[in-house]
Protein backbone atom coordinates (compact mmCIF):
# COMPACT_ATOMS: atom_id res chain seq x y z
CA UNK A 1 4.74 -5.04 -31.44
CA UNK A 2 6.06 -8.22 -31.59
CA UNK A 3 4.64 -11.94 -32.88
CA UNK A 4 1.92 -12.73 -29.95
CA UNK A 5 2.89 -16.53 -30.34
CA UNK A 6 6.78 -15.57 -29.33
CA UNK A 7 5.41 -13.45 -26.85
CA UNK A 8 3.08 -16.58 -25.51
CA UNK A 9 6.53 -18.22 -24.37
CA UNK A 10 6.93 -15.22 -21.82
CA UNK A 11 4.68 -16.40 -19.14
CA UNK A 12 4.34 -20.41 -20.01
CA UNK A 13 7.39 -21.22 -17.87
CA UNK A 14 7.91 -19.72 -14.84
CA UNK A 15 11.77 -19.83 -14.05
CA UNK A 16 12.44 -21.09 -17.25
CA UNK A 17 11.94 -24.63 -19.02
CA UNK A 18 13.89 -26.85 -17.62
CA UNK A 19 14.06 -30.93 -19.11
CA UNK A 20 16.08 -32.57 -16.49
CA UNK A 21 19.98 -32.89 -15.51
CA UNK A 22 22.02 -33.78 -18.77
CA UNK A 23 25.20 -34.76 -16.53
CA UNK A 24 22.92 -37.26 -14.54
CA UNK A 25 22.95 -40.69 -15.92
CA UNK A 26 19.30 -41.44 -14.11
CA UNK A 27 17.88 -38.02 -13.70
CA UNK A 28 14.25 -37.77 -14.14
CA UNK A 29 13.33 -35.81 -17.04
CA UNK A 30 9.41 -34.85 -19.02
CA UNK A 31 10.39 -38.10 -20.78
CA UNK A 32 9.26 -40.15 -17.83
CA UNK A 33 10.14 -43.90 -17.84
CA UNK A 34 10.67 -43.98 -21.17
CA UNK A 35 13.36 -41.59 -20.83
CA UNK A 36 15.59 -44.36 -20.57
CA UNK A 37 18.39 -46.47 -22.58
CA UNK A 38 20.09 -49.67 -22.14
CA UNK A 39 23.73 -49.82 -20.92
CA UNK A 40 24.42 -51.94 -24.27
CA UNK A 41 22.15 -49.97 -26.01
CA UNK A 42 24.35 -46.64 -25.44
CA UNK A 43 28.01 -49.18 -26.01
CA UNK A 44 26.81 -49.42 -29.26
CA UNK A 45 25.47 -45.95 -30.43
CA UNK A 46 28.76 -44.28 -28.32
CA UNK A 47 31.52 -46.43 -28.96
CA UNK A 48 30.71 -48.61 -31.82
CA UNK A 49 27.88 -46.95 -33.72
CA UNK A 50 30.26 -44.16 -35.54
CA UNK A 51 33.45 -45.61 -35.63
CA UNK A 52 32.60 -49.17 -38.07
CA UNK A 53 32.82 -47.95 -40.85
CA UNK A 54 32.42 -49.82 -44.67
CA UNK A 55 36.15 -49.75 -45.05
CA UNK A 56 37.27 -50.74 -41.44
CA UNK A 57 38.45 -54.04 -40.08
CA UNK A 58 37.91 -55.25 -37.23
CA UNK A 59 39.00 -56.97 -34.07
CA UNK A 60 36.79 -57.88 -31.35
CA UNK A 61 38.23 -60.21 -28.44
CA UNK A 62 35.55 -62.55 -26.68
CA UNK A 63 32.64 -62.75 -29.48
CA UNK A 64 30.80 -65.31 -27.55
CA UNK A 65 27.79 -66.32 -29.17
CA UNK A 66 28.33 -63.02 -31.56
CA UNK A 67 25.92 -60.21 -30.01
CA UNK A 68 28.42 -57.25 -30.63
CA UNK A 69 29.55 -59.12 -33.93
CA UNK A 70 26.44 -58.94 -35.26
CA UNK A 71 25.44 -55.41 -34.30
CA UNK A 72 29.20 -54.24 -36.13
CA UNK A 73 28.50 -57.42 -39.15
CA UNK A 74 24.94 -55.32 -39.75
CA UNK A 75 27.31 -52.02 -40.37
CA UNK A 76 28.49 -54.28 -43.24
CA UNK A 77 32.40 -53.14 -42.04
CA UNK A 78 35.16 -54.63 -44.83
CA UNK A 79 36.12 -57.52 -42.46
CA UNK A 80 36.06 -58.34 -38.87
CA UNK A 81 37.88 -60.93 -36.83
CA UNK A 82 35.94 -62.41 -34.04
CA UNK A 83 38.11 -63.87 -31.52
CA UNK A 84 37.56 -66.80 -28.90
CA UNK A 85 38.55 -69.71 -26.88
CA UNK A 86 35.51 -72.12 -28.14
CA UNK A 87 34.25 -72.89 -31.30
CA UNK A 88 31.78 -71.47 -32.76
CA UNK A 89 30.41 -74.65 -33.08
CA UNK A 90 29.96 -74.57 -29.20
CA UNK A 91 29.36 -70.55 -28.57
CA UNK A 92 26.90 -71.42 -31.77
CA UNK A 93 28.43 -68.01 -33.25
CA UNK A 94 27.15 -68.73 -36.85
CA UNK A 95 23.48 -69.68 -36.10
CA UNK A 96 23.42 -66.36 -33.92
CA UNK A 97 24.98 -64.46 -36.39
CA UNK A 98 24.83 -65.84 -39.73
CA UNK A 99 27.25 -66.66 -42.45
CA UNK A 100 28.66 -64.01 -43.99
CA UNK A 101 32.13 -63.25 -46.52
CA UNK A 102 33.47 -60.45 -43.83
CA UNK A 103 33.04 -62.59 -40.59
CA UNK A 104 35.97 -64.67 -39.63
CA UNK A 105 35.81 -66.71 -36.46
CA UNK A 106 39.07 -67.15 -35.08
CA UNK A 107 39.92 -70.00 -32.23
CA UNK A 108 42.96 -69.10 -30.18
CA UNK A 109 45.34 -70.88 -27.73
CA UNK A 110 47.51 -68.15 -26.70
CA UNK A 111 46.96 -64.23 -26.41
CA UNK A 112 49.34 -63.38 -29.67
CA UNK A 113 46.43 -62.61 -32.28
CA UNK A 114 48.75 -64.16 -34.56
CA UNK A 115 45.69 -65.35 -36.67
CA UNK A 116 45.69 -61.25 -37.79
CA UNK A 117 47.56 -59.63 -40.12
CA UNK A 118 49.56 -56.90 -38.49
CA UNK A 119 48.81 -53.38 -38.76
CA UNK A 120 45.60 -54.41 -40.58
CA UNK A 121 42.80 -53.15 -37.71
CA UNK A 122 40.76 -50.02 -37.60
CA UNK A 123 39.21 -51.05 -34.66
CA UNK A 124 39.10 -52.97 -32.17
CA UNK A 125 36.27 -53.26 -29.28
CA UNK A 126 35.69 -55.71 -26.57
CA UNK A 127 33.08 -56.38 -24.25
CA UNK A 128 32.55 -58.43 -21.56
CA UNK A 129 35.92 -60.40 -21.76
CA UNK A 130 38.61 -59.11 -20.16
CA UNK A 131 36.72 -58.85 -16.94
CA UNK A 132 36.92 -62.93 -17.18
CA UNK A 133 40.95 -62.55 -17.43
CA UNK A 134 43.68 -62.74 -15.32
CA UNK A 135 45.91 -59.24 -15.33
CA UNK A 136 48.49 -60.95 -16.89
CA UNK A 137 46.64 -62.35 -19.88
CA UNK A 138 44.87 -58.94 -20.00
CA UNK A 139 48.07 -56.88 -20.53
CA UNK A 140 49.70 -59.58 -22.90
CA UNK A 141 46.18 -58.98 -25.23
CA UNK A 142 46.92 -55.34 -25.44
CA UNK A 143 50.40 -55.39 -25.92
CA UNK A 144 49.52 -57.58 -29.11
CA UNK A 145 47.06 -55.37 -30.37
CA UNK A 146 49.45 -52.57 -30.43
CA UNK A 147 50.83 -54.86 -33.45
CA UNK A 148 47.45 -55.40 -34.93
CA UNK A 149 45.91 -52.04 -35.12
CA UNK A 150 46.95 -49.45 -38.02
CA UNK A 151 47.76 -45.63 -36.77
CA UNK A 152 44.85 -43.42 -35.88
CA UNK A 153 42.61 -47.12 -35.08
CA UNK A 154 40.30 -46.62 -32.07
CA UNK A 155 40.00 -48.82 -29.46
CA UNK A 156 37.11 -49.44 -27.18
CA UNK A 157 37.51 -52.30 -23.65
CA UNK A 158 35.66 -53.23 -21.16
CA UNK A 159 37.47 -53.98 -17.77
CA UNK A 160 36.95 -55.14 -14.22
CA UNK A 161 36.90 -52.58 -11.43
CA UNK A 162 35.88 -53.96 -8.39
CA UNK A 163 36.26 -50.56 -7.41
CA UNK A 164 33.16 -49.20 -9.58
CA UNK A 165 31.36 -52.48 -9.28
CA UNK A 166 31.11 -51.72 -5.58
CA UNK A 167 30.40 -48.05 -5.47
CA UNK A 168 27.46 -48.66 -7.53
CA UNK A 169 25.34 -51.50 -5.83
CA UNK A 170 26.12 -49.23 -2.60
CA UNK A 171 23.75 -46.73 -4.74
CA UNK A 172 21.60 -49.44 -6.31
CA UNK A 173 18.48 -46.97 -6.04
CA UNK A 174 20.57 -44.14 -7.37
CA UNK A 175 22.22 -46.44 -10.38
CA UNK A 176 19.03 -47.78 -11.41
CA UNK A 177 15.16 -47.52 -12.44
CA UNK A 178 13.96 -46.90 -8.43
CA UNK A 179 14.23 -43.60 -9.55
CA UNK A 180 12.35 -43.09 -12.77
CA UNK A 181 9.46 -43.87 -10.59
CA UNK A 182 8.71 -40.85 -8.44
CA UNK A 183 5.96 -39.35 -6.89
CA UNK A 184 2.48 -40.90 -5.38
CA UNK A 185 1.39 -42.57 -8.45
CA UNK A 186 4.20 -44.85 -8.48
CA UNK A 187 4.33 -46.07 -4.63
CA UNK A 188 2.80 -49.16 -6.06
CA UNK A 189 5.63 -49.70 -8.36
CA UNK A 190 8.72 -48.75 -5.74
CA UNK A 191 6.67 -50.79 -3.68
CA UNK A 192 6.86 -54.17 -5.77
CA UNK A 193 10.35 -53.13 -7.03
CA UNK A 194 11.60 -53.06 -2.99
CA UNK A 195 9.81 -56.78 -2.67
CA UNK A 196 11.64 -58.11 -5.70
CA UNK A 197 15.64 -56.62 -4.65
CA UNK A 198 14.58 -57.97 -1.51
CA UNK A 199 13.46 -61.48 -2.56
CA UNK A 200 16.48 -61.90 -5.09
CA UNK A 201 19.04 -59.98 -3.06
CA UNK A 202 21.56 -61.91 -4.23
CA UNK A 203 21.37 -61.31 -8.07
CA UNK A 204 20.14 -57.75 -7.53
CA UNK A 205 22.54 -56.57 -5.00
CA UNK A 206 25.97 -58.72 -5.12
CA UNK A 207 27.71 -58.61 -2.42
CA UNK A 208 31.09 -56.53 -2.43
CA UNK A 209 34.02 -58.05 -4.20
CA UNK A 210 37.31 -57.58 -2.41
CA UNK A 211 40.65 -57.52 -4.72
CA UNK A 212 41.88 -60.42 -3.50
CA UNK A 213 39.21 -62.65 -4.89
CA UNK A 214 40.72 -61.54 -8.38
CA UNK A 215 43.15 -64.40 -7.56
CA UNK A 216 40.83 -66.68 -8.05
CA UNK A 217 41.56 -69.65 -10.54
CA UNK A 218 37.84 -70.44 -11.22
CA UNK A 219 37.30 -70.50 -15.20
CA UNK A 220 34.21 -67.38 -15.35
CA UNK A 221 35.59 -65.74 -12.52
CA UNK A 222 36.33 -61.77 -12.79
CA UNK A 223 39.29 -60.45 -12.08
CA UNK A 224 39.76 -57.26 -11.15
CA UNK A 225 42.19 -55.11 -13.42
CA UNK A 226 40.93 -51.94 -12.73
CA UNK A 227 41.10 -48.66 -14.49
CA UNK A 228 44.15 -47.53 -13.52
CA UNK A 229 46.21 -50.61 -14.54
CA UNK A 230 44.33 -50.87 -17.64
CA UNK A 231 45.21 -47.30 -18.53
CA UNK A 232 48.37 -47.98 -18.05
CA UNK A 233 49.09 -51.07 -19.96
CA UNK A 234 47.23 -49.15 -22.70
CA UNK A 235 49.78 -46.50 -22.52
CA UNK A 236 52.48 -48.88 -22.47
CA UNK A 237 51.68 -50.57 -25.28
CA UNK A 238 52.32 -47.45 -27.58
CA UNK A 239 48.39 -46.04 -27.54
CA UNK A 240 46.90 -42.88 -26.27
CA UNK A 241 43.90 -43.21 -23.82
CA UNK A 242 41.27 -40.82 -24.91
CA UNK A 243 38.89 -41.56 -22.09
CA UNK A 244 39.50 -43.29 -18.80
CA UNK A 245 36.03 -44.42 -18.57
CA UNK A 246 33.32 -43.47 -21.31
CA UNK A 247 30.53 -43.45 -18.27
CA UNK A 248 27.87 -45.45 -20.17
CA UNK A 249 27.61 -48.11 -17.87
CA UNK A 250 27.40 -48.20 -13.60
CA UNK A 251 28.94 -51.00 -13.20
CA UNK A 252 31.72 -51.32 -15.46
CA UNK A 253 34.38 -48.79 -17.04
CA UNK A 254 34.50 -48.62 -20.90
CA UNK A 255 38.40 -47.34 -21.71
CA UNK A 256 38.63 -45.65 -25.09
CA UNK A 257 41.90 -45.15 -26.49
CA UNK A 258 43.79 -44.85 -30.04
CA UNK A 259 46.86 -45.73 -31.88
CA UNK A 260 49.17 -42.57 -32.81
């Protein structure tokens, strides 16, 4: 005779218990609409997260106003450079992230990184920058950083691909929250979410960029660079790309790679 609670499982779930579709970024699960995570959120537990460690240094290009620096600064990492155009005067970098002995804010006028010591980085990650670069500039950055980063660092960039930018405001319901509300007791809720795309079309559902608008010369613009180029200016440079596109984020590939 077996243990009657073990034998309570054999007619609970008919078919079998099933939670959802772990290869499908918005499937619906028992979770509900709390089953859920940030795009940023899941940048910085996948590719940041286990990977800044106490004795690393660091490299991130395009700090901004410091939200990734402070998220790696509160691993308490040995040192990280945080690299820019402005000052962090102007970004207002410190207020945002405080002052603190392993932080340095570096200003640059070319893409050299020749405010780093070579072969000194761990790591290097970068978010939200290179989309905002020409190709050019793009491939000069990661031909430096083959200099800057020590063998076995890991790399983690964020690139424009007009390509995957496209394919997934085609999708828009299928890329986003339209689909953690299912069923009748949420018509309500698809309901006011169709009213709002459609009232701010615009900033909910770009319209299509075409390649050719990457030549653009307006400072903010994107550029597209695209996987495949990025890949291979990666490989180039002397690294080895682990993953084409970590898949964290609709909109915009995540290329993780590492120095041999």
């Amino acid at each position: 005779m077996g243990v009657p609670f073990l034998e309570s499982f054999a007619t609970i779930w008919k078919d079998g218990y099933f939670e959802g579709t772990p290869t499908d970024p918005m499937s619906t699960s028992t979770y509900g609409i709390v089953g859920y995570h940030s795009s940023l959120y899941l940048a910085y537990m996948c590719c940041i997260k286990p990977y800044v460690r106490s004795d690393a240094t660091v490299i991130e290009i395009g700090s901004g106003r410091g939200a990734w620096t402070k998220a790696m600064a509160d691993l308490n990492p040995k040192r990280i450079y945080a690299v820019d155009v402005v000052t962090p005067e102007y970004s207002g970098f410190w207020n945002y992230v405080g002052k603190r002995q392993n932080v340095e804010h570096i200003v640059v006028e070319d893409f050299s990184l020749s405010g780093i010591p070579d072969a000194s980085a761990d790591y290097f990650f970068s978010f939200g920058c290179f989309c905002h670069l020409k190709p050019d500039m793009c491939v000069s950055y990661i031909q430096s950083l083959s200099h800057k980063m020590k063998p076995g660092a890991h790399g983690f960039l964020m690139v424009a691909d007009f390509d995957k930018f496209n394919a997934c405001f085609s999708d828009y319901k299928g890329h986003s929250l339209w689909r953690a509300f299912v069923g009748k007791r949420f018509a309500l809720v698809r309901l006011a979410f169709r009213l709002t795309v459609n009232l701010f079309q615009g900033k909910f559902i770009p319209p299509k960029w075409d390649r050719t608008e990457s030549d653009s010369a307006k400072s903010g613009a994107w550029f597209h660079l695209g996987v495949d180029n990025a890949c291979n200016a990666i490989s180039k440079a002397g690294f080895r790309v682990i993953e084409r596109d970590m898949q964290i984020n609709h909109r915009d590939p995540i290329i993780h790679f590492v120095k041999p």
